[in-house]
C-alpha atoms as a PDB file:
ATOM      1  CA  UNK A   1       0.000   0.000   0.000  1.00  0.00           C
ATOM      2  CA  UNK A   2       1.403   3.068  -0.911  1.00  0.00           C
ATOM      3  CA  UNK A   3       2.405   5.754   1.864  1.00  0.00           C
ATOM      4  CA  UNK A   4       1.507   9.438   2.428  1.00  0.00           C
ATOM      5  CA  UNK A   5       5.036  10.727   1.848  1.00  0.00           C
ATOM      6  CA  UNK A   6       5.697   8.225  -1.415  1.00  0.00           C
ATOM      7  CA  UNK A   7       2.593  10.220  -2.887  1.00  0.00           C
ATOM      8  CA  UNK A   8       3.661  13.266  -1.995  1.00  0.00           C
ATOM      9  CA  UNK A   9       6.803  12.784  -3.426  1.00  0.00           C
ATOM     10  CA  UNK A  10       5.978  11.380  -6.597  1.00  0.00           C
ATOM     11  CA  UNK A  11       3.146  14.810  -6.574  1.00  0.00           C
ATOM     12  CA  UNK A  12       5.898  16.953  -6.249  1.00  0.00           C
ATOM     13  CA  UNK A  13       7.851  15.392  -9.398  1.00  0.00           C
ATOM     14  CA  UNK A  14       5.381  15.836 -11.108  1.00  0.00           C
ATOM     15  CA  UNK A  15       4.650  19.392 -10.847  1.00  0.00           C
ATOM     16  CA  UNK A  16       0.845  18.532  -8.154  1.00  0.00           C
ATOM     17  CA  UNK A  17       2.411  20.314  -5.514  1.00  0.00           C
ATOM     18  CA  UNK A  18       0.430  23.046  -4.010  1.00  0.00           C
ATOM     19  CA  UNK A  19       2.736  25.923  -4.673  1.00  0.00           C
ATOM     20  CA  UNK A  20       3.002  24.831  -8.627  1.00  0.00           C
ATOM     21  CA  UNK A  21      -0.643  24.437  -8.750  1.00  0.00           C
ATOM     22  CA  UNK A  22      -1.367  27.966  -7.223  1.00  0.00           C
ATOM     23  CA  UNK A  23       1.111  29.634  -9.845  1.00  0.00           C
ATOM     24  CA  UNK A  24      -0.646  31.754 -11.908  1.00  0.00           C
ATOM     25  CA  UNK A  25      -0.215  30.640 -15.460  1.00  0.00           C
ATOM     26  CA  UNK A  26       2.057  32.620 -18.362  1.00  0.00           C
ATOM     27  CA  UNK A  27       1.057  35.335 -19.785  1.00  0.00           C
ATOM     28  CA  UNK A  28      -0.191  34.791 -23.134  1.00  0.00           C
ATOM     29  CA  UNK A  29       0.188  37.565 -26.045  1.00  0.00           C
ATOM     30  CA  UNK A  30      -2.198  37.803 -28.829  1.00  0.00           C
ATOM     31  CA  UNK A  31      -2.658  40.132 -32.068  1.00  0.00           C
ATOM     32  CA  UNK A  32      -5.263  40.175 -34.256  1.00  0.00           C
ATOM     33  CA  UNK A  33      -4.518  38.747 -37.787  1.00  0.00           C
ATOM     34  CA  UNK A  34      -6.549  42.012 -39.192  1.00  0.00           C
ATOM     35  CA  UNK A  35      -7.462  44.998 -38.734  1.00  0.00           C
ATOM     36  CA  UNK A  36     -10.879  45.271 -37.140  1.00  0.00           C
ATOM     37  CA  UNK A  37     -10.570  41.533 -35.928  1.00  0.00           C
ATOM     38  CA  UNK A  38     -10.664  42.980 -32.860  1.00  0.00           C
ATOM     39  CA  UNK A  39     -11.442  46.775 -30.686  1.00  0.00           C
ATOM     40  CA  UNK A  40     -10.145  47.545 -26.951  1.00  0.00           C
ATOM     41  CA  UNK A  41     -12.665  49.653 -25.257  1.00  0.00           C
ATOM     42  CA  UNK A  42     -12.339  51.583 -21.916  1.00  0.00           C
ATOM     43  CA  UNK A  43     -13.132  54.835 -20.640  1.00  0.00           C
ATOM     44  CA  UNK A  44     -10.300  56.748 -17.777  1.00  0.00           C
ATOM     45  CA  UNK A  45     -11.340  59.846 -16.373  1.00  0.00           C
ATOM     46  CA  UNK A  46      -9.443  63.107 -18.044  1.00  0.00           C
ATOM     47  CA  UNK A  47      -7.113  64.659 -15.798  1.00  0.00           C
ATOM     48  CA  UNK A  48      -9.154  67.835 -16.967  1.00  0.00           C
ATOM     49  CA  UNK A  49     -12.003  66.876 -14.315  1.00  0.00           C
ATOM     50  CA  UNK A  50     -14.069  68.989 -16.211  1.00  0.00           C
ATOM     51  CA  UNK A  51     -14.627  71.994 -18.939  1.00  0.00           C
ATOM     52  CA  UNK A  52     -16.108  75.690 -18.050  1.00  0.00           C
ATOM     53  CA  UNK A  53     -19.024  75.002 -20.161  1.00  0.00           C
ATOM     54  CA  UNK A  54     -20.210  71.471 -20.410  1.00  0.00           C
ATOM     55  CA  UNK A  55     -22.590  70.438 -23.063  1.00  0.00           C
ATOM     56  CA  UNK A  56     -25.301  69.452 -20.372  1.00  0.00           C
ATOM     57  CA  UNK A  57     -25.951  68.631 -17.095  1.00  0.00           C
ATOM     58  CA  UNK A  58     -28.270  67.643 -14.473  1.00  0.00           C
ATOM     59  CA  UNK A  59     -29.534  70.588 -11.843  1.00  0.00           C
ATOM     60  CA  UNK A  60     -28.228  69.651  -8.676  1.00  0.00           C
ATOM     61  CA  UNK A  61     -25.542  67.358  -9.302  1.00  0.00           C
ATOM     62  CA  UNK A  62     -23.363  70.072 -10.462  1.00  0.00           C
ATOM     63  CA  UNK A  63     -20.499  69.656 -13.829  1.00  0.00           C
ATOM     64  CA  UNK A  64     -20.245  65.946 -15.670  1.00  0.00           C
ATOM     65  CA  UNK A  65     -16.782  64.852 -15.201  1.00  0.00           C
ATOM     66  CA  UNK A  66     -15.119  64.587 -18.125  1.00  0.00           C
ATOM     67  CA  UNK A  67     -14.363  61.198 -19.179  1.00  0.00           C
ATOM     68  CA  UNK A  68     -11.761  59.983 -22.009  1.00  0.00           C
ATOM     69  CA  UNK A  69     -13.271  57.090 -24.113  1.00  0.00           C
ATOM     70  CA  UNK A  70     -11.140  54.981 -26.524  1.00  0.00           C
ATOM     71  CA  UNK A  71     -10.876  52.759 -28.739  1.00  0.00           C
ATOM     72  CA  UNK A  72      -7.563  50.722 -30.090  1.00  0.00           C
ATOM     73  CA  UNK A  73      -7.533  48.240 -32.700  1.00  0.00           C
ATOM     74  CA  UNK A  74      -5.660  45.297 -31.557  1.00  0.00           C
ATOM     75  CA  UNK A  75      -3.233  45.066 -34.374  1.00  0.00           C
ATOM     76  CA  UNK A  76      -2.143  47.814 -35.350  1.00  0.00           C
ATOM     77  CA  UNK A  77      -2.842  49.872 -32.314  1.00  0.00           C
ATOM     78  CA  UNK A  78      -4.453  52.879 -34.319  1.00  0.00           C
ATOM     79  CA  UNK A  79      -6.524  54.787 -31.035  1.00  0.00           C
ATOM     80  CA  UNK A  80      -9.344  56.835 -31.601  1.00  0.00           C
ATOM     81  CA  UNK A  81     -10.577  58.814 -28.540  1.00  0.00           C
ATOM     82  CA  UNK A  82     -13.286  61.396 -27.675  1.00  0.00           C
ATOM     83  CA  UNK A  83     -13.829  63.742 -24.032  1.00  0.00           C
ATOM     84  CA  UNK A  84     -17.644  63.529 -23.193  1.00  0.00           C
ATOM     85  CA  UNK A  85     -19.058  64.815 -20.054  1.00  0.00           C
ATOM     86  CA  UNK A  86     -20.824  61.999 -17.743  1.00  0.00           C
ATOM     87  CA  UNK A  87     -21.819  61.244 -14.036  1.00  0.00           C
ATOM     88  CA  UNK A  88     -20.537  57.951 -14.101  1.00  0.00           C
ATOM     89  CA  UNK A  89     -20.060  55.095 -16.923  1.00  0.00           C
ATOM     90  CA  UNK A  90     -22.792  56.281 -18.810  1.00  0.00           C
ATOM     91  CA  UNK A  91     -24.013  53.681 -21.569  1.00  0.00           C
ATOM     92  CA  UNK A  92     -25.627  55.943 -23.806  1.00  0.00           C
ATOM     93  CA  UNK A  93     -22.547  58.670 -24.236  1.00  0.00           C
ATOM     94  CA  UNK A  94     -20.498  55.085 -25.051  1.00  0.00           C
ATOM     95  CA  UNK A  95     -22.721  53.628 -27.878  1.00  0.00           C
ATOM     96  CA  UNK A  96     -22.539  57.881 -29.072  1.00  0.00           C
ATOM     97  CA  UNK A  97     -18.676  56.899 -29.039  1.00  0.00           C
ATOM     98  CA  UNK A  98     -18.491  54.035 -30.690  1.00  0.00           C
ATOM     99  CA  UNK A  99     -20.914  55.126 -33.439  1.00  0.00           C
ATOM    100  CA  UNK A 100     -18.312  58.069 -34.193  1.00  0.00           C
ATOM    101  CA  UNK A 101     -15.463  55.684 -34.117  1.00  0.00           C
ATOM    102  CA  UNK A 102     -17.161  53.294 -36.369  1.00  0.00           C
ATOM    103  CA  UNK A 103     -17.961  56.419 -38.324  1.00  0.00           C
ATOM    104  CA  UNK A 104     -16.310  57.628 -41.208  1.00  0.00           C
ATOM    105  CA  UNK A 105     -13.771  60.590 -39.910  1.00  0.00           C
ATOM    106  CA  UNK A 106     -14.651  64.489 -40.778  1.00  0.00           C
ATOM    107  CA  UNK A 107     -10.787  64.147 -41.203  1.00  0.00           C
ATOM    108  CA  UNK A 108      -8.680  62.995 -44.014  1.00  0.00           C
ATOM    109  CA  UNK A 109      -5.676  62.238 -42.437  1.00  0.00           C
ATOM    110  CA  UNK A 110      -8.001  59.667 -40.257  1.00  0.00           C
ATOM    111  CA  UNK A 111      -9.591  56.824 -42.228  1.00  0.00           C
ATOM    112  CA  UNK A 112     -10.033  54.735 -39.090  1.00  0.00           C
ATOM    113  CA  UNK A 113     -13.636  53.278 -39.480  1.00  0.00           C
ATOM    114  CA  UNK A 114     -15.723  50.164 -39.567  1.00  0.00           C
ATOM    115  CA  UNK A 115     -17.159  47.788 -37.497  1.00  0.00           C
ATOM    116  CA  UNK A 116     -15.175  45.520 -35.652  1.00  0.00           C
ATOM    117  CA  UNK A 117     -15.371  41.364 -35.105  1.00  0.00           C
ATOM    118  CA  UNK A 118     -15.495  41.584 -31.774  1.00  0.00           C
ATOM    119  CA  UNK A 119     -15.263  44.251 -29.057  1.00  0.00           C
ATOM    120  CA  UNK A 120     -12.940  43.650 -25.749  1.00  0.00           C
ATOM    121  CA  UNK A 121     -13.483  45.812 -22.677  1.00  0.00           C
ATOM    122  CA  UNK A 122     -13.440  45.269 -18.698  1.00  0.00           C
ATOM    123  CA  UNK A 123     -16.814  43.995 -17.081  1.00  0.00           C
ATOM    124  CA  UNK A 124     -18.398  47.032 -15.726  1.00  0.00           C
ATOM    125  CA  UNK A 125     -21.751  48.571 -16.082  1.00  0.00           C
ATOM    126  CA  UNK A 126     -21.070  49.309 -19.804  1.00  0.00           C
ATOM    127  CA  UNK A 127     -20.668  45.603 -20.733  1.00  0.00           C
ATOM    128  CA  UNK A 128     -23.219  44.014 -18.520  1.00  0.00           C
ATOM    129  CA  UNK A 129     -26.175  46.788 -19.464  1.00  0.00           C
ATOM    130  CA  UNK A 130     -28.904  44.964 -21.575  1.00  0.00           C
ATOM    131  CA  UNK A 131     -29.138  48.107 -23.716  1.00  0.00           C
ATOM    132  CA  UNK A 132     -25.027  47.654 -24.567  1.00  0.00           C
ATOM    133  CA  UNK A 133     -25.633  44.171 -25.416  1.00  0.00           C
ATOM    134  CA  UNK A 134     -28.479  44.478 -27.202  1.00  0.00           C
ATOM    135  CA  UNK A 135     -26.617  46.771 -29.387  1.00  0.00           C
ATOM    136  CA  UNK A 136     -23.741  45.400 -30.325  1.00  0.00           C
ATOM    137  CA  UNK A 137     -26.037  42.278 -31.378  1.00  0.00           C
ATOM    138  CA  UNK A 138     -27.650  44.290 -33.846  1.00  0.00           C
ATOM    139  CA  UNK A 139     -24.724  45.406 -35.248  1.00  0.00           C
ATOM    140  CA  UNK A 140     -22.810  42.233 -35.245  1.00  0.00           C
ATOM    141  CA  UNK A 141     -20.188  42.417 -32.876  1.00  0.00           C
ATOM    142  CA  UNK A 142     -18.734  40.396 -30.082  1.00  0.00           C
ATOM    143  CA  UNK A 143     -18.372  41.299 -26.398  1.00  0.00           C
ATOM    144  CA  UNK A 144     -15.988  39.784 -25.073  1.00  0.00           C
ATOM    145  CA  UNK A 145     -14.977  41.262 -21.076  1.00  0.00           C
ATOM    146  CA  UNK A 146     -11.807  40.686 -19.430  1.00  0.00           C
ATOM    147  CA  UNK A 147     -11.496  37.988 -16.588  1.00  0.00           C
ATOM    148  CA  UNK A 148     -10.930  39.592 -13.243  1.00  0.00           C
ATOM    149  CA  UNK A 149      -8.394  38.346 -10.646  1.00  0.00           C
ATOM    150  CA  UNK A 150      -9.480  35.647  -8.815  1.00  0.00           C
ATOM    151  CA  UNK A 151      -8.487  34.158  -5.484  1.00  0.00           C
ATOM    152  CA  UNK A 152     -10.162  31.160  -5.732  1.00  0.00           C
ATOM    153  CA  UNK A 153      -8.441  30.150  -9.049  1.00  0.00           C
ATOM    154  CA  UNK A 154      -5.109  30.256 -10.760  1.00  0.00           C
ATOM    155  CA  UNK A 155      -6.132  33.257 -13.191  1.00  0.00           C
ATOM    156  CA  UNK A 156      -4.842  36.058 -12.719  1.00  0.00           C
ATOM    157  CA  UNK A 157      -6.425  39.501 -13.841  1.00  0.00           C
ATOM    158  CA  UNK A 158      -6.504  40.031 -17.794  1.00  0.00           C
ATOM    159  CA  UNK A 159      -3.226  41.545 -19.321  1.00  0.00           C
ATOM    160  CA  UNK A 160      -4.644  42.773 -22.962  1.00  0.00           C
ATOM    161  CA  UNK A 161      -5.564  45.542 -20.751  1.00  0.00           C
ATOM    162  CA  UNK A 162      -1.959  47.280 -21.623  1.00  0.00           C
ATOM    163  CA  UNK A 163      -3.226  47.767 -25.005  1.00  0.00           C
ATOM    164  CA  UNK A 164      -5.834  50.254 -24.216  1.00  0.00           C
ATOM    165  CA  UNK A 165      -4.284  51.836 -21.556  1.00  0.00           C
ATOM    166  CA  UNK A 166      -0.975  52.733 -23.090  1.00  0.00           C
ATOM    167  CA  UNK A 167      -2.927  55.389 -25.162  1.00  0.00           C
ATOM    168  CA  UNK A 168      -4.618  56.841 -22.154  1.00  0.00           C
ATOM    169  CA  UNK A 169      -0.997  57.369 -20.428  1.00  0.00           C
ATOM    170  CA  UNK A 170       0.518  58.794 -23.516  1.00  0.00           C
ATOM    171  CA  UNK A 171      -2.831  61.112 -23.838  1.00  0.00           C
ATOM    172  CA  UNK A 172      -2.577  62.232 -20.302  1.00  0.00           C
ATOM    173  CA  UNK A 173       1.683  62.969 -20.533  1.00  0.00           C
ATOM    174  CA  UNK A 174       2.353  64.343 -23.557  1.00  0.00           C
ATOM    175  CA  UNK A 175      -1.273  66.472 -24.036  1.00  0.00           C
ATOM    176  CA  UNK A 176      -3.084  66.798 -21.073  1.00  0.00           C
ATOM    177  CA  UNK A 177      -0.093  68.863 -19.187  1.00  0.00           C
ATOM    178  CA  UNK A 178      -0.667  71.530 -21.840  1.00  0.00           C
ATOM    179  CA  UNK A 179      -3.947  72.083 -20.141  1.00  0.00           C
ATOM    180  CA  UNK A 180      -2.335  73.732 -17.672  1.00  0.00           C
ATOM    181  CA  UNK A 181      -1.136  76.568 -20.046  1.00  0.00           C
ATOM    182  CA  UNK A 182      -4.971  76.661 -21.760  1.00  0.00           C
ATOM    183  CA  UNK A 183      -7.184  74.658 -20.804  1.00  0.00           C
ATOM    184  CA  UNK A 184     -10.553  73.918 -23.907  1.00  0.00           C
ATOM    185  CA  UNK A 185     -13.565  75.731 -23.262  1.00  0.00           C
ATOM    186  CA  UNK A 186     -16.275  73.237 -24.490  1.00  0.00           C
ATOM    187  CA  UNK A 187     -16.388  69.454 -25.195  1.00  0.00           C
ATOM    188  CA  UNK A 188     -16.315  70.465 -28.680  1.00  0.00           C
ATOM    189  CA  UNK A 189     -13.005  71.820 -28.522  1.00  0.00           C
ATOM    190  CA  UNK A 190     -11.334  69.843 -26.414  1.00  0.00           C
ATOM    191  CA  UNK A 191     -12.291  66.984 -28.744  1.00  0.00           C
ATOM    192  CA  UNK A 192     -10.743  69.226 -31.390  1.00  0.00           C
ATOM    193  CA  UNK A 193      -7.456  69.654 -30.304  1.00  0.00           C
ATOM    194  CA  UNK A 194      -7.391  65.643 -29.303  1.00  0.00           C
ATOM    195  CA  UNK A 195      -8.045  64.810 -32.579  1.00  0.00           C
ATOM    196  CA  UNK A 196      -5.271  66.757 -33.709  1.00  0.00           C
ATOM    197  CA  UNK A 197      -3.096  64.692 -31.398  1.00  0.00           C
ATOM    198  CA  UNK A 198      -4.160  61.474 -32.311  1.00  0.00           C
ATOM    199  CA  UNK A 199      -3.323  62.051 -35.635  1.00  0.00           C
ATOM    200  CA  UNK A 200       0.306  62.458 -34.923  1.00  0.00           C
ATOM    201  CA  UNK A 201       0.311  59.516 -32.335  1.00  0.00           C
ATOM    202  CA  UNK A 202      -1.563  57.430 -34.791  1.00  0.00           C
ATOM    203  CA  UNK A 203       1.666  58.246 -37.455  1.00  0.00           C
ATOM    204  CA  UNK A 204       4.148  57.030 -34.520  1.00  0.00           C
ATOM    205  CA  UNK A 205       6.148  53.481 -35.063  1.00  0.00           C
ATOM    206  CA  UNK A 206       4.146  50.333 -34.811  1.00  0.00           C
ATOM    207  CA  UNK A 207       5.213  48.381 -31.954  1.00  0.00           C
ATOM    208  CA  UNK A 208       6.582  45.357 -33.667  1.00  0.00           C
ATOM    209  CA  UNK A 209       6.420  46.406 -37.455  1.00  0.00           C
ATOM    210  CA  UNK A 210       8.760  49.019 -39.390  1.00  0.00           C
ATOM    211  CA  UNK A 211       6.040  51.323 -40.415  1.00  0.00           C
ATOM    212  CA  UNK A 212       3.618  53.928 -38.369  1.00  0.00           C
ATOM    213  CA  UNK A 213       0.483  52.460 -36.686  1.00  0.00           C
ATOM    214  CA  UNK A 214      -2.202  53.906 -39.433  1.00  0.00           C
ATOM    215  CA  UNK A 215      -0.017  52.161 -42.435  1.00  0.00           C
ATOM    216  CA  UNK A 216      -0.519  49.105 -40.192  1.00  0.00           C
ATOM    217  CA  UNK A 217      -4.275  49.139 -39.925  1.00  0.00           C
ATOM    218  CA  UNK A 218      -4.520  50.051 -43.757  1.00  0.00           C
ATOM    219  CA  UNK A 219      -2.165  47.456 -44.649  1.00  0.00           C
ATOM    220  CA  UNK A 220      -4.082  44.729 -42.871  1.00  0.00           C
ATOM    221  CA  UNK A 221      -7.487  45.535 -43.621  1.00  0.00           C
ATOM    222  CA  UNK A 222      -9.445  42.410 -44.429  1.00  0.00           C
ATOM    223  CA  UNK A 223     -10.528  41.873 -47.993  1.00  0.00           C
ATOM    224  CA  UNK A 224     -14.212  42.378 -47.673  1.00  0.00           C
ATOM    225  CA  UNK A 225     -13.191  45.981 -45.968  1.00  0.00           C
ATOM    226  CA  UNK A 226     -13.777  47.858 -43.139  1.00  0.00           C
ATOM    227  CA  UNK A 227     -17.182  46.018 -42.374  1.00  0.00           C
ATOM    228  CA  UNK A 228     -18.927  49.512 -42.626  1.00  0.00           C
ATOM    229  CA  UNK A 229     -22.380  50.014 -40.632  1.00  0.00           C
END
């Protein structure tokens, strides 16, 4: 008959200990074959707060906070943002979002646009709101929501996360501290002079490939298109 410690031992060697079974497995990195396989989609709050003259709000609960919403295509990493004043994660200011990035651009220089495969964000209110859903059924697309940490298992939280948030940082460092020389006036214009910083971050290097991250997405756009709606 075989003895505690023999089965223990013969556990161990074979990687059933409890310390190897605890370990949270390898990170995993992933990019989409083409462009518009697959959208990031998160929202950070603007280190703004808030502009002088909102484009509405609620008597009594005083200004929206001002909330930066993007969108980043997984492969080539082309970001497409917009500011829009909101008392929390509002769902109806993100479907407004993602129509405009879906939307053909007002801008030459930006011919992000379509409709993607499938659309990856955390699991907040925004995913798990019927109306969200409902939506993006309509129109096609996938939710998929990141898995958060959990004790009771070996997962830990999702790290595809980095792809969405990298923008936000680079947003907040490089053109948010000019705010403190002018700040914008209205949603309007603040989404204005975004814009005009997108376009040059959009024409940095891709992270892997020798070309900028807009000759990436046009390069790798799938033969039936963008998938317009």
């Amino acid at each position: 008959m075989l003895k505690k410690p023999t089965i223990n031992r013969y556990l161990k060697h074979w990687g059933y200990d409890r310390e190897t079974l605890l370990r949270p497995p390898p990170a995993v990195r992933f990019q989409a074959r083409d462009s518009n396989d697959c959208w990031h989609f998160d929202l950070s709050p603007s280190d703004l707060k808030q502009v002088k003259a909102p484009a509405w709000f609620h008597e009594g609960r005083g200004h929206p906070l001002l909330m930066l919403y993007s969108v980043v295509d997984d492969r080539s990493g082309v970001a497409y943002q917009e500011y829009h004043g909101v008392y929390g994660e509002d769902v109806e200011a993100a479907l407004r979002f993602l129509f405009a990035a879906m939307a053909p651009k007002a801008y030459a220089e930006c011919p992000f646009q379509g409709r993607p495969l499938i659309l990856y964000m955390d699991n907040g209110p925004i995913a798990r709101s019927l109306v969200f859903q409902q939506a993006l059924r309509y129109l096609d697309i996938e939710l998929r929501t990141h898995r958060p940490q959990s004790t009771a298992s070996r997962h830990a939280t999702a790290r595809a996360k980095g792809k969405v948030e990298r923008p936000f940082r680079t947003v907040k460092e490089m053109h948010e501290t000019l705010y403190h020389f002018h700040e914008p006036e209205t949603e309007a214009e603040a989404n204005a002079w975004l814009m005009q910083f997108l376009l040059r971050y959009n024409s940095m290097q891709h992270r892997t490939e020798p070309h900028s991250r807009l000759e990436d997405w046009l390069e790798h756009l799938p033969s039936g298109g963008t998938g317009d709606v």
